[in-house]
N, C-alpha and C. Protein backbone atom coordinates (compact mmCIF):
# COMPACT_ATOMS: atom_id res chain seq x y z
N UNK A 1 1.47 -18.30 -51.18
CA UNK A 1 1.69 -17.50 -49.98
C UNK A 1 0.85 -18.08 -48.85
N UNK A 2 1.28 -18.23 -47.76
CA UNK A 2 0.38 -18.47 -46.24
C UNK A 2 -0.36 -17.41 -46.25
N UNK A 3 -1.23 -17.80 -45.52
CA UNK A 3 -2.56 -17.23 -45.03
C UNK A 3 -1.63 -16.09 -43.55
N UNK A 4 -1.39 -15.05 -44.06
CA UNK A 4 -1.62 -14.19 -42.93
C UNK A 4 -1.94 -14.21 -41.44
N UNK A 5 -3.69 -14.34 -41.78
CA UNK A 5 -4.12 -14.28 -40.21
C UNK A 5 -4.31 -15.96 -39.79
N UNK A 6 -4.07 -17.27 -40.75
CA UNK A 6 -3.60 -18.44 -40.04
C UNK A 6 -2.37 -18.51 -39.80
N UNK A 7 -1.32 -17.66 -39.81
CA UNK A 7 0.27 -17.94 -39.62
C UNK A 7 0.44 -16.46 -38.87
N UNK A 8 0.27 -16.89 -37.76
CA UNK A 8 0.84 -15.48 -36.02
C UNK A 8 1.89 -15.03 -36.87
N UNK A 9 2.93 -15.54 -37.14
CA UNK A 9 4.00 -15.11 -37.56
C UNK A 9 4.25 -13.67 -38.64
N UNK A 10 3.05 -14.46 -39.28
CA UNK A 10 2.95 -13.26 -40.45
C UNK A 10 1.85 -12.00 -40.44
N UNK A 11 1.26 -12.04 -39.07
CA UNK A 11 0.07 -11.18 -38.96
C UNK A 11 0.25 -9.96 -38.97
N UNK A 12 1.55 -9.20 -38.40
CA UNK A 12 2.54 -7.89 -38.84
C UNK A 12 2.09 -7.39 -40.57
N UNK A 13 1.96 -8.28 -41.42
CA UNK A 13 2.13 -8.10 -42.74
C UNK A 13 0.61 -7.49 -43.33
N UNK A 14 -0.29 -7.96 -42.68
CA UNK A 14 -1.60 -7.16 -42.91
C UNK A 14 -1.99 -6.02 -42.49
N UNK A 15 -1.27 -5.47 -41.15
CA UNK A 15 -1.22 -4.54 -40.58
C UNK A 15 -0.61 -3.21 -41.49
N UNK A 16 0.20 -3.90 -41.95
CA UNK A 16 1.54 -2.83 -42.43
C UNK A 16 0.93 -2.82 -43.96
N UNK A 17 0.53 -3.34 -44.70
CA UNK A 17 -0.50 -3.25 -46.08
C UNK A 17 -1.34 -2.29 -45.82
N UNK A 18 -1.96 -2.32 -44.54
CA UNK A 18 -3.38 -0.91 -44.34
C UNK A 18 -2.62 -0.01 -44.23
N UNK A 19 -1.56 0.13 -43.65
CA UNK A 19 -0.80 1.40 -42.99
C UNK A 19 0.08 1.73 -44.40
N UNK A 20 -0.02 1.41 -45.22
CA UNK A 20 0.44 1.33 -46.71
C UNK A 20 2.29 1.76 -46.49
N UNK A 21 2.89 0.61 -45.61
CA UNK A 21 4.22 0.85 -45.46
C UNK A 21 5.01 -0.62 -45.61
N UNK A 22 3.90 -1.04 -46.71
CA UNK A 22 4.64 -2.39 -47.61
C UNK A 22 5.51 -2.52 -48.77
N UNK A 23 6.71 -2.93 -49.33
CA UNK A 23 7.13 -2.37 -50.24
C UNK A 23 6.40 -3.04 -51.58
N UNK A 24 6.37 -2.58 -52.57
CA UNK A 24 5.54 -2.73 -53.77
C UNK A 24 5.58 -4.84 -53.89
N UNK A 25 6.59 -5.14 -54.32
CA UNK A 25 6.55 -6.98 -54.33
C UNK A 25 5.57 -7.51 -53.58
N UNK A 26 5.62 -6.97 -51.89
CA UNK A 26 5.16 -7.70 -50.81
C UNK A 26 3.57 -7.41 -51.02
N UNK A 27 3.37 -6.01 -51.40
CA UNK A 27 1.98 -5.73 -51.57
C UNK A 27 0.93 -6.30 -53.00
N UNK A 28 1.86 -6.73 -53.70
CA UNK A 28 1.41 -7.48 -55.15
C UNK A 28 0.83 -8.83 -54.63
N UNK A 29 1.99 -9.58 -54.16
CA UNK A 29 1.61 -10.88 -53.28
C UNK A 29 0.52 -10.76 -52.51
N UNK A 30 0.33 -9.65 -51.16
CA UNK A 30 -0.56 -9.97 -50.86
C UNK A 30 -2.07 -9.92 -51.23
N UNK A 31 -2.22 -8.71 -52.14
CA UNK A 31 -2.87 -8.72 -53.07
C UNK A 31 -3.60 -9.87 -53.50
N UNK A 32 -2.47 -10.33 -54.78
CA UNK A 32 -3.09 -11.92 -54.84
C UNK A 32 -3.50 -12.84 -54.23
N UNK A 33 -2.63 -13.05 -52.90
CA UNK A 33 -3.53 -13.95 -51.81
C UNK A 33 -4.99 -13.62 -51.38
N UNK A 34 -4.85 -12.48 -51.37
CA UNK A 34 -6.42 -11.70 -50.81
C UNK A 34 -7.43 -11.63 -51.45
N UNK A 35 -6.87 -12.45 -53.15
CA UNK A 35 -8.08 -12.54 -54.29
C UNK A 35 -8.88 -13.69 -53.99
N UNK A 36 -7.74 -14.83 -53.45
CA UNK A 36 -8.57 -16.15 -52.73
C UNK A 36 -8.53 -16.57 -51.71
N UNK A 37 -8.64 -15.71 -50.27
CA UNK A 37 -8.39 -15.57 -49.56
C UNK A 37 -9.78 -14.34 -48.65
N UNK A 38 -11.16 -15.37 -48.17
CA UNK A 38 -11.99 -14.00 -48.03
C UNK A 38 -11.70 -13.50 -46.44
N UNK A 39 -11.00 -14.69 -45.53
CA UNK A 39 -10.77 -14.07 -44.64
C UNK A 39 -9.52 -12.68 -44.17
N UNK A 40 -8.64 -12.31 -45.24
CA UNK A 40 -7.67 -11.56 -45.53
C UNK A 40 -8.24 -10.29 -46.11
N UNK A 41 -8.96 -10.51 -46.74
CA UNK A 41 -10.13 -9.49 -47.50
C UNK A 41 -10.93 -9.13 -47.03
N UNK A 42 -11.38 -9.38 -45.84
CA UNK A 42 -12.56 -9.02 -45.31
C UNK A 42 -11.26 -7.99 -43.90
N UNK A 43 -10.59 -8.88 -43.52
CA UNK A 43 -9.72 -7.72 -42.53
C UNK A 43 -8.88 -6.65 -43.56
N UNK A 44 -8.76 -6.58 -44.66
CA UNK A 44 -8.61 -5.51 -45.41
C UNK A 44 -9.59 -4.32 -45.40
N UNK A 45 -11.16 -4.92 -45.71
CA UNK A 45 -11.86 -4.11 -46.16
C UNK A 45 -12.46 -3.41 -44.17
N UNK A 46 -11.70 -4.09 -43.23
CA UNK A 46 -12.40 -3.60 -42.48
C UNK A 46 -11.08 -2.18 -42.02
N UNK A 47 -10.19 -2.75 -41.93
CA UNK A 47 -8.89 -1.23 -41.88
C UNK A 47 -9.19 -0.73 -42.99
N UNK A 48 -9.48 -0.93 -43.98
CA UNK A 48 -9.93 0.64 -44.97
C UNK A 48 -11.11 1.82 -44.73
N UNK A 49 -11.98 1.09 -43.85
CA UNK A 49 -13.14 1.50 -43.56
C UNK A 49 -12.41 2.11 -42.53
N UNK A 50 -11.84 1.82 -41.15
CA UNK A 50 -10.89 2.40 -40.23
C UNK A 50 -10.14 3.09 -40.84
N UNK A 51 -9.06 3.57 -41.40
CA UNK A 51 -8.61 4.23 -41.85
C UNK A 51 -9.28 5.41 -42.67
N UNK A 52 -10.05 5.03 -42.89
CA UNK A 52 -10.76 6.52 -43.69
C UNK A 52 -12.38 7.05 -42.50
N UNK A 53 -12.60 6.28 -41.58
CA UNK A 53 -12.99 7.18 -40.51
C UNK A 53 -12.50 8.13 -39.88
N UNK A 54 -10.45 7.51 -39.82
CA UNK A 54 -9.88 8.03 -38.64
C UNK A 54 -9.06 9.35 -39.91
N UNK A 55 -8.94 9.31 -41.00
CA UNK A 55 -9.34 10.52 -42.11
C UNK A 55 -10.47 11.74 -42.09
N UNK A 56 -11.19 11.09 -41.57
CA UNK A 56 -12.02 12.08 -41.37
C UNK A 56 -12.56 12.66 -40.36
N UNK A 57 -12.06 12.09 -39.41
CA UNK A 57 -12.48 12.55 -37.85
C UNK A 57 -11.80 14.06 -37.61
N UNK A 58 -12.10 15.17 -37.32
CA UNK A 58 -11.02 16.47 -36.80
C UNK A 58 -11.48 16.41 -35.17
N UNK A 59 -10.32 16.78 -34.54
CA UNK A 59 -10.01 17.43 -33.67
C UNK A 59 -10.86 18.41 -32.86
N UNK A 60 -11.75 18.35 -31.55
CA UNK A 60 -11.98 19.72 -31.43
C UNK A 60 -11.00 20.88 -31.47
N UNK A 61 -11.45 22.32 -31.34
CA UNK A 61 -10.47 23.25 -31.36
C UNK A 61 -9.73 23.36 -29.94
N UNK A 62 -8.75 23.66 -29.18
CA UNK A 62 -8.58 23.80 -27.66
C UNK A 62 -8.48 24.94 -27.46
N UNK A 63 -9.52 25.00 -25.90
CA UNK A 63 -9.85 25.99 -25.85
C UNK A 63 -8.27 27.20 -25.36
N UNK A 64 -8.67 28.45 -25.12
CA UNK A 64 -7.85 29.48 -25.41
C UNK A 64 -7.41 29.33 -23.72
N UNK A 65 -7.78 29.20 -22.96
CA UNK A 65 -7.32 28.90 -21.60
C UNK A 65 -7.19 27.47 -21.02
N UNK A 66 -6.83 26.34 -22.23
CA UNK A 66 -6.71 25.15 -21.57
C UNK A 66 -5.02 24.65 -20.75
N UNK A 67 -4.22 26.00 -20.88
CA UNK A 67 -2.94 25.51 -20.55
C UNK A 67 -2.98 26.17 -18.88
N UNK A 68 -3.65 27.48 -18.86
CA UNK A 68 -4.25 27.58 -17.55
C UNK A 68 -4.39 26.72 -16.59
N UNK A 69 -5.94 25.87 -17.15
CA UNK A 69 -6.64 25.33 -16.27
C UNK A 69 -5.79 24.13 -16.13
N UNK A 70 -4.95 23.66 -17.10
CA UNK A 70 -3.90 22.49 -17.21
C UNK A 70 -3.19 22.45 -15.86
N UNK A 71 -2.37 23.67 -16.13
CA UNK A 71 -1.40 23.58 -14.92
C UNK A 71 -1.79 24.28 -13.50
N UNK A 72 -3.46 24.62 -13.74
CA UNK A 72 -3.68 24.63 -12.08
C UNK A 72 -4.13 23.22 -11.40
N UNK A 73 -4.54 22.58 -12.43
CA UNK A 73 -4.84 20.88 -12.33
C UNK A 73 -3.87 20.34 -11.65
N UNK A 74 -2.53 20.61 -12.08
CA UNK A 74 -1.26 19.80 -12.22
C UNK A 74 -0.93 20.70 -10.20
N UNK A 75 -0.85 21.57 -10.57
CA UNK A 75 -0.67 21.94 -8.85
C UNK A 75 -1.60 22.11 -7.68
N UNK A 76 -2.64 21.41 -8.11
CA UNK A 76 -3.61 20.96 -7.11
C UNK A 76 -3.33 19.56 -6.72
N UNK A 77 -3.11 19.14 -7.77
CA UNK A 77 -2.77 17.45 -8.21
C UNK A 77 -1.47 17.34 -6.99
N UNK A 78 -0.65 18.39 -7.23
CA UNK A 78 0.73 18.49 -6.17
C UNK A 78 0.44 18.55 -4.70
N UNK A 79 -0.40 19.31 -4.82
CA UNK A 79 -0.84 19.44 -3.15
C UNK A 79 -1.40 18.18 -2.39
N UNK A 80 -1.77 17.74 -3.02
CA UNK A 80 -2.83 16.32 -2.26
C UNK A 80 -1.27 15.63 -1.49
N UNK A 81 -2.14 15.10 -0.47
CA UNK A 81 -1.14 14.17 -0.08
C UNK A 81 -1.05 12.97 -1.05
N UNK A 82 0.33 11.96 -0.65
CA UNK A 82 0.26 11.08 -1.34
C UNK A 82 -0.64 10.17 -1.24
N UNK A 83 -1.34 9.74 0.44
CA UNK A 83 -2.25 8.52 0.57
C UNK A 83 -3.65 8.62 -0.40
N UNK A 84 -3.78 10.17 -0.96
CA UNK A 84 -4.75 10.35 -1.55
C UNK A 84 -5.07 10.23 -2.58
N UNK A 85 -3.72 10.98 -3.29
CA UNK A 85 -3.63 10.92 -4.52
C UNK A 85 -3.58 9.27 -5.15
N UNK A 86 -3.00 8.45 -4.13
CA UNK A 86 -2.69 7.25 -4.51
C UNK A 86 -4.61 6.47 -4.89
N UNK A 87 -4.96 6.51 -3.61
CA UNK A 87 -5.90 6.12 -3.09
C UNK A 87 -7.67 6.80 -3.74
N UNK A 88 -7.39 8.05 -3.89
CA UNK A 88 -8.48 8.99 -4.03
C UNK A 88 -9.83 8.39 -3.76
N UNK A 89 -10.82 8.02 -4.32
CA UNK A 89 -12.15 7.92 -3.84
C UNK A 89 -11.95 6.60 -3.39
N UNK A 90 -11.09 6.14 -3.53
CA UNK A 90 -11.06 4.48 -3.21
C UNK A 90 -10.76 4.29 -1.50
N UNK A 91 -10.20 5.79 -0.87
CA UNK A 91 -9.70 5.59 0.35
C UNK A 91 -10.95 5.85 1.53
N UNK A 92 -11.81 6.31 1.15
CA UNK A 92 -13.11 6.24 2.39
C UNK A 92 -13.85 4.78 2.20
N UNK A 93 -14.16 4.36 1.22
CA UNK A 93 -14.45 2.97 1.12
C UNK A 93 -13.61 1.77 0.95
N UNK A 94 -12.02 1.88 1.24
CA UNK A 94 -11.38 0.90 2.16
C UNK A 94 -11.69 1.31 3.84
N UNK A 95 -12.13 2.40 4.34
CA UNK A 95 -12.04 2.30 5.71
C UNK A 95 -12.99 2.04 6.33
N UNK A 96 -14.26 2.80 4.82
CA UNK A 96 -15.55 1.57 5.69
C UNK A 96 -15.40 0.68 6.39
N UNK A 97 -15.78 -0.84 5.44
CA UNK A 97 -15.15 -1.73 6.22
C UNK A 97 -14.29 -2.71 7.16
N UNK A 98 -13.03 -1.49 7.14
CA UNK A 98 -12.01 -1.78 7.56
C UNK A 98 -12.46 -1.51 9.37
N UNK A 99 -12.86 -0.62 9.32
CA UNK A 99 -13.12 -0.12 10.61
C UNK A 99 -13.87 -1.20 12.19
N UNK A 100 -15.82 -1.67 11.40
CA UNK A 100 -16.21 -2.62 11.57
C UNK A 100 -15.42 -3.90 12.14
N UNK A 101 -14.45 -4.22 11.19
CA UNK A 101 -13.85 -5.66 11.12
C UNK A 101 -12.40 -5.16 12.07
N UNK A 102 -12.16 -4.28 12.45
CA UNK A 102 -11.05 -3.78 13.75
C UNK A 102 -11.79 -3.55 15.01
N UNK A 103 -12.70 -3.17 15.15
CA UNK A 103 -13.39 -3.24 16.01
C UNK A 103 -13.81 -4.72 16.45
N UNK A 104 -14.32 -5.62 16.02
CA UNK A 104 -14.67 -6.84 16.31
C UNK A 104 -13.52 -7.76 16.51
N UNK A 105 -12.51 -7.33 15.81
CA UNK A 105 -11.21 -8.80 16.14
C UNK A 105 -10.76 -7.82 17.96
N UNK A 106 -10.50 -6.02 18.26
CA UNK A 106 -10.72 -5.89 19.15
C UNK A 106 -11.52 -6.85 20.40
N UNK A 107 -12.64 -6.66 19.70
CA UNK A 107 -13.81 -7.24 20.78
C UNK A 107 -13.32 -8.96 21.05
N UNK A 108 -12.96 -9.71 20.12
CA UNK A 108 -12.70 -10.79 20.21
C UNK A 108 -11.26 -10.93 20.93
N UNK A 109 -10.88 -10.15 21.01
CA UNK A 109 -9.50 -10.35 21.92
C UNK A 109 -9.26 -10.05 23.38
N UNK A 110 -10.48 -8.94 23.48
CA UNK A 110 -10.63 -9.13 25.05
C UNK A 110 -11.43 -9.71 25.39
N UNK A 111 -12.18 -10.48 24.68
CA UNK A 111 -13.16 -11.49 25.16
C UNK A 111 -12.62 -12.40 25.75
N UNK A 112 -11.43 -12.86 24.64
CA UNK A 112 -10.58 -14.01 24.97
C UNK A 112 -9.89 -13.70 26.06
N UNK A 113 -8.95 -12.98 26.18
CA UNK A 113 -8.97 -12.82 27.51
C UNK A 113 -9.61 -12.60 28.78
N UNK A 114 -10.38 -12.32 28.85
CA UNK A 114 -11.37 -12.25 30.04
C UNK A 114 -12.10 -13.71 30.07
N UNK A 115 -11.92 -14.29 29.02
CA UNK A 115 -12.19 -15.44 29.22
C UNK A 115 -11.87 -16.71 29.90
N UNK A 116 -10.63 -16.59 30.17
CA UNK A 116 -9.41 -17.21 30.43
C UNK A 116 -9.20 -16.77 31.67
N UNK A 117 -9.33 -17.86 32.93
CA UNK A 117 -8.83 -17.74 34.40
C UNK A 117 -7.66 -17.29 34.64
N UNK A 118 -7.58 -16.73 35.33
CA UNK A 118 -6.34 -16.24 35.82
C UNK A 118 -5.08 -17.09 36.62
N UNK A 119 -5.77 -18.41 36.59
CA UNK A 119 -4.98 -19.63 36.94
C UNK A 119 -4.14 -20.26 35.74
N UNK A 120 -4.72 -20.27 34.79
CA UNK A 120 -4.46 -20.93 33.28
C UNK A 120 -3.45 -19.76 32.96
N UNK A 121 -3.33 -18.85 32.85
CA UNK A 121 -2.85 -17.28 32.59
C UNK A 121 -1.11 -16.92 33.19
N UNK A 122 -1.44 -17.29 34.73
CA UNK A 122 -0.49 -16.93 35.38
C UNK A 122 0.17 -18.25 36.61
N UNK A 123 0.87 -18.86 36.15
CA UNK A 123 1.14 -20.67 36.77
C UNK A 123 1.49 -19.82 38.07
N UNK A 124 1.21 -20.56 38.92
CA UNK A 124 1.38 -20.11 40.50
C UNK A 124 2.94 -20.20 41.11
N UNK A 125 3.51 -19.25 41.63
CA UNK A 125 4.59 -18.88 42.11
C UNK A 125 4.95 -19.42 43.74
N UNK A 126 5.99 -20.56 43.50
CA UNK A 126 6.10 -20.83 44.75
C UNK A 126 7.01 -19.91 45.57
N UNK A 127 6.31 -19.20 46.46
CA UNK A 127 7.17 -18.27 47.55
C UNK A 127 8.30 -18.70 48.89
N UNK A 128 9.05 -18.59 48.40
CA UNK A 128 9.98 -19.08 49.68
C UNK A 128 10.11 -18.00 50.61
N UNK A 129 9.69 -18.48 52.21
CA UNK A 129 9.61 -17.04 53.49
C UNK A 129 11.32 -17.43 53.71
N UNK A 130 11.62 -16.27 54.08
CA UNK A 130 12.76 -16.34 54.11
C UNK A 130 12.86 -16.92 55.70
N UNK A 131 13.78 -17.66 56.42
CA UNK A 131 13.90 -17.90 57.52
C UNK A 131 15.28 -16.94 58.03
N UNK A 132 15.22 -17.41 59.36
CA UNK A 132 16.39 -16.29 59.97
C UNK A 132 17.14 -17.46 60.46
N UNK A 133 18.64 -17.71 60.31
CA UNK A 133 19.00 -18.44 60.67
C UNK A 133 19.77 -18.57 62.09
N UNK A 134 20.56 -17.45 62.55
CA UNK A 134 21.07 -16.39 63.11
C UNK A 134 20.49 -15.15 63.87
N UNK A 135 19.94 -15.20 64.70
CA UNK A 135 19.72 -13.62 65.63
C UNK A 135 20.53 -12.48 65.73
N UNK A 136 21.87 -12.45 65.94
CA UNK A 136 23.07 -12.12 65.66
C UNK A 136 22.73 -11.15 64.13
N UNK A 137 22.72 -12.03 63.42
CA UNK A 137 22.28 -11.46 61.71
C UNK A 137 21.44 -10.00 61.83
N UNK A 138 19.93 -10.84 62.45
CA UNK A 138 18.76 -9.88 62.76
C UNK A 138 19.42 -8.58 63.53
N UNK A 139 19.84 -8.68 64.69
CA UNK A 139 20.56 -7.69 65.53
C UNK A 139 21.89 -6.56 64.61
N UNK A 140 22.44 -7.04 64.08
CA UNK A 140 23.32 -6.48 62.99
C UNK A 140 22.52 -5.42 62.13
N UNK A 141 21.54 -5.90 61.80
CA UNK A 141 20.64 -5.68 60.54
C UNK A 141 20.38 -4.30 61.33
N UNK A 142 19.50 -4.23 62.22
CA UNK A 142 18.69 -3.12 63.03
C UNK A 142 19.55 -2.23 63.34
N UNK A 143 20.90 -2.50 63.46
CA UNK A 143 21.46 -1.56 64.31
C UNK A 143 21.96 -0.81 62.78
N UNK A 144 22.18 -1.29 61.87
CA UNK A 144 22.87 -0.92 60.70
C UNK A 144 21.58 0.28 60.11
N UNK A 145 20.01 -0.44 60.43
CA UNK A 145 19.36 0.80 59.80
C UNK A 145 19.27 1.73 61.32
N UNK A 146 19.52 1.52 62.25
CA UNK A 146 19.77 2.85 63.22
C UNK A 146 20.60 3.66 62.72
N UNK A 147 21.77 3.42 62.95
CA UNK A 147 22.97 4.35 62.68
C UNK A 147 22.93 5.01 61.02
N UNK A 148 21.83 4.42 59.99
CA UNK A 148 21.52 5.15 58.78
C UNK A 148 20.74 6.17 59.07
N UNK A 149 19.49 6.15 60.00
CA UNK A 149 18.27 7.04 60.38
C UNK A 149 19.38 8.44 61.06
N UNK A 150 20.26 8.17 61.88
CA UNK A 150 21.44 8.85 62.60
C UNK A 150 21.41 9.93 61.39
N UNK A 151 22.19 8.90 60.33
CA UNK A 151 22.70 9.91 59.06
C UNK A 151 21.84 10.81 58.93
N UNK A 152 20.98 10.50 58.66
CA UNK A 152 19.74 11.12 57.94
C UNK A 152 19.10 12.07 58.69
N UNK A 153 19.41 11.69 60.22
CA UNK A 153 18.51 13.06 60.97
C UNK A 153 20.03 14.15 60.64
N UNK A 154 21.23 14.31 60.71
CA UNK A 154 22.16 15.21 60.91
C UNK A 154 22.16 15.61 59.51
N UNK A 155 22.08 14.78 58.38
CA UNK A 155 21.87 15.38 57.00
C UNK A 155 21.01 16.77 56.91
N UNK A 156 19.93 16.24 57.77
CA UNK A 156 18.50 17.31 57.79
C UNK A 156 18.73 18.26 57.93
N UNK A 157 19.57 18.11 59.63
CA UNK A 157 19.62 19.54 60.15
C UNK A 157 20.89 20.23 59.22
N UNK A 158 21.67 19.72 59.08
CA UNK A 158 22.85 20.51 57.92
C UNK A 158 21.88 20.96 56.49
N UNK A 159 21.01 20.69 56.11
CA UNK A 159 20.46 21.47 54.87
C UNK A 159 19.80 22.21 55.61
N UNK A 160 19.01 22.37 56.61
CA UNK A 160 18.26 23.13 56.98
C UNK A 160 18.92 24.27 57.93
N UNK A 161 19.62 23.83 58.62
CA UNK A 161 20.81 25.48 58.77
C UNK A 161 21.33 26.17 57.79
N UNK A 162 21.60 25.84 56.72
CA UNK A 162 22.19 25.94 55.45
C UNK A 162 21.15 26.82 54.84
N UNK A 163 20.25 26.66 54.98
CA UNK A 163 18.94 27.34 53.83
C UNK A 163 18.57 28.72 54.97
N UNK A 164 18.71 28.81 56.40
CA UNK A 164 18.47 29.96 57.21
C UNK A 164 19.59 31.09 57.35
């Protein structure tokens, strides 16, 4: 027979010997391997020792109001928001530092800008004055916002008779 715990393959098979859900053949064999075999024997004798701790371990009793306090747990647990519940003590000490290090890339960004001329910033705009080519034009123009001001004084007085 192979060695068990030198063959991955077969390491299932020692497991299932402690858990005594080997069928009788398989457990004869390993048996015998385990007579010359001290590394197989020694992980035997250590799940027997496990197994009869976990035999003898009991249970505390639970207490008489643990389904109570259970499900006021469970709807406190409901109430939290999610960033909290997610997060819980972990979320004031991400903002520690978070805070610090927003503040300073702040500071570094209006630095940079204020750093920076307003020439480099904003390329200079060539302004074209408008010329007049025509007087005629100009004269048109004036008389066009006269006869608007016109509008606008008779507009007046028509809301304002209107409202007396």
């Amino acid at each position: 027979m192979n060695c068990p715990i030198e063959n991955k393959v077969d390491a299932e098979l020692l497991l299932s010997y402690s858990a005594r859900r080997l069928d009788p053949k398989s457990a004869a064999a390993l048996e015998a391997h385990m007579a010359t075999c001290p590394a197989c024997r020694d992980f035997r004798d250590q799940q027997q020792a496990l197994w009869k701790t976990l035999d003898q371990w009991e249970a505390r009793p639970v207490s008489l109001d643990f389904d109570r306090r259970l499900y006021r747990r469970i709807e406190e647990h409901e109430q939290i928001g999610w960033w909290r519940r997610t997060f819980g003590p972990l979320g004031s000490m991400l903002w520690q530092p978070a805070l610090p290090l927003a503040a300073t890339a702040c500071l570094m960004l209006v630095a940079g800008f204020v750093s920076i001329s307003p020439d480099k910033v904003i390329p200079p705009v060539a302004v074209e004055t408008p010329q007049v080519h025509e007087v005629d034009q100009v004269e048109k123009a004036l008389d066009d916002l006269d006869m608007l001001r016109q509008f606008d004084l008779v507009a007046t007085r028509e809301d304002h008779s209107r409202r007396m």
